[in-house]
Protein backbone atom coordinates (compact mmCIF):
# COMPACT_ATOMS: atom_id res chain seq x y z
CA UNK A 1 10.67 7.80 -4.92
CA UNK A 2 6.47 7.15 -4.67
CA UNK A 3 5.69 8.04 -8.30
CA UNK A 4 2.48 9.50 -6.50
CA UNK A 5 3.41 10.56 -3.22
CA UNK A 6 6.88 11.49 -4.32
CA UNK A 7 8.22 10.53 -0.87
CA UNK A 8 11.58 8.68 -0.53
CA UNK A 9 11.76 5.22 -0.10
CA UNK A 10 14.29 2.47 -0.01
CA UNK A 11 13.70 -0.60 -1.81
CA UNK A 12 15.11 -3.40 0.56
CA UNK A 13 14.60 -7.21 1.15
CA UNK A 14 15.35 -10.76 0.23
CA UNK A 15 16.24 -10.30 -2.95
CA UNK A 16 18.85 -7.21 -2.36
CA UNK A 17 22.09 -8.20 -2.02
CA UNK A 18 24.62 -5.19 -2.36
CA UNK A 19 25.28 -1.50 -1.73
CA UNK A 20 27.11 0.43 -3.94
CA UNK A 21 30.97 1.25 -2.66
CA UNK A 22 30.47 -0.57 0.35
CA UNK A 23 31.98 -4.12 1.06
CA UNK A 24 29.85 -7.35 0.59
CA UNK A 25 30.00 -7.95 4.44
CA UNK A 26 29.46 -4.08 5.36
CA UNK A 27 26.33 -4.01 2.89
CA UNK A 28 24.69 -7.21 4.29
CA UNK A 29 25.13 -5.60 7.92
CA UNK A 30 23.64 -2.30 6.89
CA UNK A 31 20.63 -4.13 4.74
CA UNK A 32 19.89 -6.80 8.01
CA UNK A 33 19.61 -3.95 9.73
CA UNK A 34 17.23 -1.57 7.50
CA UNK A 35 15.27 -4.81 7.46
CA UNK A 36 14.93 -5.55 10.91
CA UNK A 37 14.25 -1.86 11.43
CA UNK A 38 11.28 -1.90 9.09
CA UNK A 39 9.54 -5.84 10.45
CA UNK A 40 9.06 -4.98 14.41
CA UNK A 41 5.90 -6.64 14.68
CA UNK A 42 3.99 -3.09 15.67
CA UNK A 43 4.84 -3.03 11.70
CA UNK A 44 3.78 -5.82 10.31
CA UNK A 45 0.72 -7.60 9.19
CA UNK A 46 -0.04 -11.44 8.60
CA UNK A 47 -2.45 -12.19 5.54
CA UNK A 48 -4.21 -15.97 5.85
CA UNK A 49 -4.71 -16.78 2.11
CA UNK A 50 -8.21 -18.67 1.61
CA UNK A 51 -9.61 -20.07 -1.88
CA UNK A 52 -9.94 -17.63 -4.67
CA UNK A 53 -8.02 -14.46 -2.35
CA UNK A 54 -6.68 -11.31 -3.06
CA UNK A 55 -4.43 -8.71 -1.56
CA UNK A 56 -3.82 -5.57 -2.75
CA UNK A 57 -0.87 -3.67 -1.93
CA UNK A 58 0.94 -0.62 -3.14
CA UNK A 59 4.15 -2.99 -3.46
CA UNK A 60 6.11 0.70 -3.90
CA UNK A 61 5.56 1.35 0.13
CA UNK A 62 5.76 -2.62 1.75
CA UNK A 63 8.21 -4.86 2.37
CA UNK A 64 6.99 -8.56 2.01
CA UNK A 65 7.54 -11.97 2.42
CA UNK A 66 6.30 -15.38 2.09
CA UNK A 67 6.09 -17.30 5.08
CA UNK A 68 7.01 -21.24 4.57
CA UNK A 69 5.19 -23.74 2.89
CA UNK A 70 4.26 -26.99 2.38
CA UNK A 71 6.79 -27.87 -0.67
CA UNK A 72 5.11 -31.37 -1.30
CA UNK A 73 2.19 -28.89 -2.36
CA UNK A 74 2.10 -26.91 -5.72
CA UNK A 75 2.23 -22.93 -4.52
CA UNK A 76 1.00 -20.71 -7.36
CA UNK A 77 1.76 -17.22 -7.07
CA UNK A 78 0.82 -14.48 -9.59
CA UNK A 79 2.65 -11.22 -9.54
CA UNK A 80 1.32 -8.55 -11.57
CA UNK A 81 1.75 -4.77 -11.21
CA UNK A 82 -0.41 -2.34 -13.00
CA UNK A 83 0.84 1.13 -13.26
CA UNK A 84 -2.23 3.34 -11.52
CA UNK A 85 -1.46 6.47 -14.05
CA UNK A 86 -1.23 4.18 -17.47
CA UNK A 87 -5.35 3.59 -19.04
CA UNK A 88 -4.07 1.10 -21.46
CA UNK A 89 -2.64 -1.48 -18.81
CA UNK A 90 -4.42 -4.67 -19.38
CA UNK A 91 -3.53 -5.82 -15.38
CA UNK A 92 -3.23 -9.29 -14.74
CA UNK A 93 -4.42 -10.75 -18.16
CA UNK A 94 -1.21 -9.87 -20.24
CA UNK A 95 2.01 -11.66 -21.27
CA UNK A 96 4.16 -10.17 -18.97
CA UNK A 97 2.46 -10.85 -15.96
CA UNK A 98 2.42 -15.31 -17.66
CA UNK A 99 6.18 -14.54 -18.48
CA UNK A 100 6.62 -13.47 -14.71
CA UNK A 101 5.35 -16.46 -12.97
CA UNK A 102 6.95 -18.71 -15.69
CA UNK A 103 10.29 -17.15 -14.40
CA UNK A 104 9.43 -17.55 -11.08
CA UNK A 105 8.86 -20.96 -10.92
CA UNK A 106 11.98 -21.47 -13.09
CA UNK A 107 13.79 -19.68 -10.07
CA UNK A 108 12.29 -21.56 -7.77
CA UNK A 109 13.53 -25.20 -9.36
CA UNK A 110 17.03 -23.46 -9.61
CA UNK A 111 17.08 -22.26 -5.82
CA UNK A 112 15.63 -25.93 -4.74
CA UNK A 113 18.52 -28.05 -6.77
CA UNK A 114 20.95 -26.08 -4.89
């Protein structure tokens, strides 16, 4: 549910992996398909990062991705989320948002010694 809009969404994408009381292979059939549902291309946008960018997105309403990379490159992402309705939220210059890409980038040296 939007926390502003209150309209229903789902929350689907790479990093889903199960549906409740359904069957690993049944769940990965019905989650393909919600996802190919929601990226036709009269859907979906393509962002060309350039020095210094930003995007803002309400991350609540859009699916994304990262297209590939160069991996003999150093990517840096940042991911922070600031809650629009909370005054005290510091946005990206907190702990939690240095904790998060710490954790990413210890996920990503797990996923690439696979």
């Amino acid at each position: 549910m939007h926390p502003e809009t209150g309209r229903q969404s789902l929350i689907i994408g790479g990093h889903v992996y199960g549906i409740p009381d359904m069957t690993p292979e049944d769940s990965g059939q019905s989650l393909n398909g919600l996802v190919d549902e929601a990226c036709h291309d009269e859907r979906a946008i393509e962002h060309t990062w350039t020095p210094r960018g930003v995007l803002v997105r309400d991350n609540s309403r859009l699916l994304h991705r990262v297209m590939p990379y160069d991996e003999k490159h150093e990517n840096i992402v940042s991911l922070n989320c600031r809650n629009a309705d909370d005054p005290d939220e510091k946005g990206i210059a907190n702990n939690l948002a240095e904790r998060s890409v710490e954790m990413e980038h210890l996920e990503l040296l797990r996923l690439r010694a696979r």
